[in-house]
Protein backbone atom coordinates (compact mmCIF):
# COMPACT_ATOMS: atom_id res chain seq x y z
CA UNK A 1 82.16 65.60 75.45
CA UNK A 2 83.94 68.89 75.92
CA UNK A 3 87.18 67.69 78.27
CA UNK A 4 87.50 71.38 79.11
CA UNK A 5 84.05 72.27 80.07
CA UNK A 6 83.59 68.79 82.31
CA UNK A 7 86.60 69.56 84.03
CA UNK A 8 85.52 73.53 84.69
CA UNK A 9 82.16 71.82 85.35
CA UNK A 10 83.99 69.43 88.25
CA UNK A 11 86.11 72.12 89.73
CA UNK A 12 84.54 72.71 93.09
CA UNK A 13 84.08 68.85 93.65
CA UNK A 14 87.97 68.75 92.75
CA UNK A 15 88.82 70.41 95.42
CA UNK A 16 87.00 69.77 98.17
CA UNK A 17 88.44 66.18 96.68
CA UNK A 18 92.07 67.59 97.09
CA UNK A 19 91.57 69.03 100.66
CA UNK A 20 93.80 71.88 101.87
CA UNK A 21 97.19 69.80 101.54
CA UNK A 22 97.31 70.59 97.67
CA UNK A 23 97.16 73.26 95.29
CA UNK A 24 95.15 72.71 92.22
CA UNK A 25 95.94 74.36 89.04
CA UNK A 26 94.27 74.18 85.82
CA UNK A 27 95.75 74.77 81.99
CA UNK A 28 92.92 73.75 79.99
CA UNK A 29 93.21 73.80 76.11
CA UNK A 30 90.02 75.33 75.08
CA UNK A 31 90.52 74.57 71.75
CA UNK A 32 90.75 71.03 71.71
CA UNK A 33 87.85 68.85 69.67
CA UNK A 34 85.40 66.88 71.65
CA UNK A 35 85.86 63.38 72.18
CA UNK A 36 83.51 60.74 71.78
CA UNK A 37 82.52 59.30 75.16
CA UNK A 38 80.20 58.97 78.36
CA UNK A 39 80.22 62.01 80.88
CA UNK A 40 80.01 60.51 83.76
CA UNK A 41 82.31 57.99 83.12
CA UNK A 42 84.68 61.03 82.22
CA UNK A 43 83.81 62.80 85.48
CA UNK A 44 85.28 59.39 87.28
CA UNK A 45 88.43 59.27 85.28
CA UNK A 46 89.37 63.15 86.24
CA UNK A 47 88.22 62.63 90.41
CA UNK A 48 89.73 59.44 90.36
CA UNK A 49 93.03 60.90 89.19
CA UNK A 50 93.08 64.42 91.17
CA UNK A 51 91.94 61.93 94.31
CA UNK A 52 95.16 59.87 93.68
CA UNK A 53 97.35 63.17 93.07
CA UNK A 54 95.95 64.38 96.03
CA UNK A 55 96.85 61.39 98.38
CA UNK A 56 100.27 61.38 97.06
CA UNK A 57 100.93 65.07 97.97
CA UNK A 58 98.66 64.38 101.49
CA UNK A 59 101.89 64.14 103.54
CA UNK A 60 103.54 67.18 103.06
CA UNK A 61 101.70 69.69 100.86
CA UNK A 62 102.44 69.82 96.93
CA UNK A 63 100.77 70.81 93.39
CA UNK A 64 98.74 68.86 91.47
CA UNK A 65 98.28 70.28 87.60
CA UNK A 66 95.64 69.28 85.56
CA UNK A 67 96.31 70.21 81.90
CA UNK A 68 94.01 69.13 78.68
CA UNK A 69 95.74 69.59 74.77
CA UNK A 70 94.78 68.25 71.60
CA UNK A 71 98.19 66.38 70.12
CA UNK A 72 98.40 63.86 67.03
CA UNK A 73 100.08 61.20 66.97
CA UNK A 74 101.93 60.67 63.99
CA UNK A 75 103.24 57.18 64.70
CA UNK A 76 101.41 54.12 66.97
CA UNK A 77 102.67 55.54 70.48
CA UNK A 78 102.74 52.59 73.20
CA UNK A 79 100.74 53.19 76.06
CA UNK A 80 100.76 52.06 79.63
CA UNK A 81 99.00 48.65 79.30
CA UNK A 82 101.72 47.92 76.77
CA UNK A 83 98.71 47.83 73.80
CA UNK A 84 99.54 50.84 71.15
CA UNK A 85 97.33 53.47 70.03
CA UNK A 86 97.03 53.61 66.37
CA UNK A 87 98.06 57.29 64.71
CA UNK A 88 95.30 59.77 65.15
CA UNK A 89 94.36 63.12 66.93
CA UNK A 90 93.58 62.82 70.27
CA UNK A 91 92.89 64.91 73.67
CA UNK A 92 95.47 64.43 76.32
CA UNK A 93 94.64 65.11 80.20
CA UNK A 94 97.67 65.08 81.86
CA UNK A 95 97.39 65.07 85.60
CA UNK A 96 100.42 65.66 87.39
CA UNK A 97 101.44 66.06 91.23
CA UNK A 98 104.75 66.67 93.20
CA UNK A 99 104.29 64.39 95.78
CA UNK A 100 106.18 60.94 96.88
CA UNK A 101 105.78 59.39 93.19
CA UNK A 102 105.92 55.24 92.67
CA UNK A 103 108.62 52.71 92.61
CA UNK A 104 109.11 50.23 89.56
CA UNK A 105 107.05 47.45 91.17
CA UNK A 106 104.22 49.50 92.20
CA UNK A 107 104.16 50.93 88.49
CA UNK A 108 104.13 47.21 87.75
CA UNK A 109 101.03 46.73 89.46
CA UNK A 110 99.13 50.32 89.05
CA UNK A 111 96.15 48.43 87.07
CA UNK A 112 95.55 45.98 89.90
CA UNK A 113 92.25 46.45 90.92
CA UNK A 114 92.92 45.01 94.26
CA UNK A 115 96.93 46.36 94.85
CA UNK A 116 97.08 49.28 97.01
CA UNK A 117 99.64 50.95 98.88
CA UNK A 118 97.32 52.92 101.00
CA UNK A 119 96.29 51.98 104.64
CA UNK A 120 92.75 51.30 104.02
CA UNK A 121 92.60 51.19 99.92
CA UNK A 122 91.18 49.13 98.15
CA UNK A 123 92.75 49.49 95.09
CA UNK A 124 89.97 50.27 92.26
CA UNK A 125 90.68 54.22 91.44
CA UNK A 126 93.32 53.40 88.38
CA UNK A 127 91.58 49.99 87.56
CA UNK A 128 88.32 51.75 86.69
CA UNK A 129 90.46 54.78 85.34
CA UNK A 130 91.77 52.36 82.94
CA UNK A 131 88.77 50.06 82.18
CA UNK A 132 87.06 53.93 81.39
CA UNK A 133 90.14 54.59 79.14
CA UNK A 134 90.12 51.37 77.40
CA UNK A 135 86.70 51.43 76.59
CA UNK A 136 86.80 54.41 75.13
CA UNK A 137 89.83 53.53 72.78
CA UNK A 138 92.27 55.60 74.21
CA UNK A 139 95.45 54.81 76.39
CA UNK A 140 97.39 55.97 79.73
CA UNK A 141 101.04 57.40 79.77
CA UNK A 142 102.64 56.86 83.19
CA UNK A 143 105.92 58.49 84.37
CA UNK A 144 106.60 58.17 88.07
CA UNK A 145 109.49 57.80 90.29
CA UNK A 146 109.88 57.87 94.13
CA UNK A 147 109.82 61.14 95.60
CA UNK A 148 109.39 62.67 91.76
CA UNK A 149 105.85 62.71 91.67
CA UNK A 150 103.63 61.32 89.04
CA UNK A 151 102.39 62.32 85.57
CA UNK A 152 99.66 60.46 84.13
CA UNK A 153 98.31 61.01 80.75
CA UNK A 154 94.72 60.32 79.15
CA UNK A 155 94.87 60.02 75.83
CA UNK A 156 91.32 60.14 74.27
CA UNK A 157 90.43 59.98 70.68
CA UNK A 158 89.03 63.09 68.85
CA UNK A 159 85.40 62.70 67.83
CA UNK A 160 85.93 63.07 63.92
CA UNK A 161 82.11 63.85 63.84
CA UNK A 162 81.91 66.49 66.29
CA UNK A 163 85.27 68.11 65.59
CA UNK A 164 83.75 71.18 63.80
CA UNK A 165 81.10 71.80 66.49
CA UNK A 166 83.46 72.31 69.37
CA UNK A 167 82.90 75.56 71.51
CA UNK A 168 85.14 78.21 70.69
């Protein structure tokens, strides 16, 4: 899979996600590899993350950045879940808002698939973001804080195989 193309592909479903309280920007690293993975399990790891950037800026307007780049990892890097990734190339999507950001114990708690702090949540959008992750060998970055927004980053391993086929 082609990060880049996916997310091009899910643009107009991004923002009708995001509604008119956000402005969506893109910064897509055409050159990265492909990784190795399922589509449409991709697709729901991108809405699932613009959806929660978009909720967070709901309130009062904000930006919401999505940004793909290859990086290697030269070192294991710890990841979210507290599991390390093993040195490697990877794909990074980064999606990042301005809105109200998270406190220390709802960072505790962001992989709960029943912990919300929306009126009416249930809870499942970063559970099944990180299941998705997970089971495709790659890790989350989180850096939040309130009223500092939030940064979360995919990282996805490079498909070795397909590396030299990727679309210019």
């Amino acid at each position: 899979v082609h990060l880049p193309a996916l997310v091009r592909e899910m643009a107009p479903l991004a923002v009708s996600a995001t509604g008119h309280e956000a402005t969506l920007n893109y910064d897509l690293g055409e050159d990265v590899a492909p990784v190795d993975g399922d589509a449409v399990q991709l697709r729901q790891v991108v809405l699932n993350l613009v959806t929660n950037a978009a909720q967070a800026v709901r309130e009062r307007g904000g930006t919401i950045d999505v940004r793909i780049r290859g990086v290697g990892l030269q070192h294991a890097e710890e990841v979210a879940d507290g599991g390390p990734l093993p040195p490697g190339h990877y794909v990074t999507l980064e999606v990042t808002d301005d809105g109200c950001g998270m406190d220390r114990e709802t960072l505790s708690r962001v992989f709960d698939p029943f912990y919300t702090t929306k009126v009416g949540g249930r809870g499942l959008g970063l559970a099944a973001v990180h299941g998705i992750v997970r089971s495709h060998h790659g890790g989350l970055q989180i850096r939040s804080a309130p009223g500092a927004g939030t940064r979360i980053a995919v990282l996805l391993p490079e498909d070795g195989d397909a590396a030299s086929t990727a679309p210019p």
